[in-house]
Protein backbone atom coordinates (compact mmCIF):
# COMPACT_ATOMS: atom_id res chain seq x y z
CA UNK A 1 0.00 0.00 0.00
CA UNK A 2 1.53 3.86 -0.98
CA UNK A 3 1.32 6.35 1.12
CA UNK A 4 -0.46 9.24 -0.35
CA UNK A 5 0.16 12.77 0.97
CA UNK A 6 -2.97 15.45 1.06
CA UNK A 7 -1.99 17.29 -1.71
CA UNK A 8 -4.40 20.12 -1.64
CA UNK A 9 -3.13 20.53 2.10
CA UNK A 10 0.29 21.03 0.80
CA UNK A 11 -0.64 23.00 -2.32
CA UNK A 12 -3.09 25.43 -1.08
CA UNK A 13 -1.83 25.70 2.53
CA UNK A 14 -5.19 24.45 3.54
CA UNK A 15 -5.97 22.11 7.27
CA UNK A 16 -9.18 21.61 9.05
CA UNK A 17 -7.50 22.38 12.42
CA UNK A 18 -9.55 25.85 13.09
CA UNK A 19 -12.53 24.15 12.44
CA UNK A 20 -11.21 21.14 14.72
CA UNK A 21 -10.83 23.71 17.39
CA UNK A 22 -14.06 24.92 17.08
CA UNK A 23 -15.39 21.49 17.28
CA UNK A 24 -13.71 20.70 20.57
CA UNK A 25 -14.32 23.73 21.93
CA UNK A 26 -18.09 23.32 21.38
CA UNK A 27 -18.14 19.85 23.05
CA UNK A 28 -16.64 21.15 26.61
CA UNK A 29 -19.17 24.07 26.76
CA UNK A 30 -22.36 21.54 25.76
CA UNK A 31 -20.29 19.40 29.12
CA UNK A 32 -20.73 22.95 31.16
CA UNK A 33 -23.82 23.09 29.61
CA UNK A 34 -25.48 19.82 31.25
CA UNK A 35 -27.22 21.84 34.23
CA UNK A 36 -28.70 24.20 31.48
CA UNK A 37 -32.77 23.89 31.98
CA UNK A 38 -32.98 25.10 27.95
CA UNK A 39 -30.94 25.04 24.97
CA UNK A 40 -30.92 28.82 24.62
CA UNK A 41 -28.75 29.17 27.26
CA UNK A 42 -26.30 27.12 25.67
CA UNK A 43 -26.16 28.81 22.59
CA UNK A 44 -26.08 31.97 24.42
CA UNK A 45 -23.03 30.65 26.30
CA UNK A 46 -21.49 29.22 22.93
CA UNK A 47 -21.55 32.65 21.45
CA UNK A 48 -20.29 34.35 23.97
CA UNK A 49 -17.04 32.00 23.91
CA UNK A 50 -16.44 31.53 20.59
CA UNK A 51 -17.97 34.52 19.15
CA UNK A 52 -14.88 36.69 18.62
CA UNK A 53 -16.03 39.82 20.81
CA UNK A 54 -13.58 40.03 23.29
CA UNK A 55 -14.80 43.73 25.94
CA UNK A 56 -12.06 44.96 27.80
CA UNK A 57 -12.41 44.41 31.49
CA UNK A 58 -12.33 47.77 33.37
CA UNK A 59 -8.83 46.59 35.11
CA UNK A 60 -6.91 46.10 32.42
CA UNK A 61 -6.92 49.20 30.35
């Protein structure tokens, strides 16, 4: 059996590891999630982690 290497990887500079990320990260705040009574508050919590607004706590300006 040959070896084959992912090509488009190599040529395009392309890898599934953000979305990986993303993927994991989702799975340990559904495990938070687990004494949730409704689904909304886990979405609510999902955006807030992973939705790329990051405020500026008052104490470190």
């Amino acid at each position: 059996m040959v070896f084959q290497l992912p090509y488009a990887a190599i040529e395009h500079g392309l890898s599934n590891g953000l979305i990986e990320s993303t993927n994991t990260k989702i799975r340990l705040i559904t495990r938070i999630a687990f004494g949730f009574k409704s689904a909304d508050a886990l979405i609510a919590l999902a955006m807030l982690n992973l939705g790329g607004h990051r405020r500026v706590l008052p104490s470190r300006k």
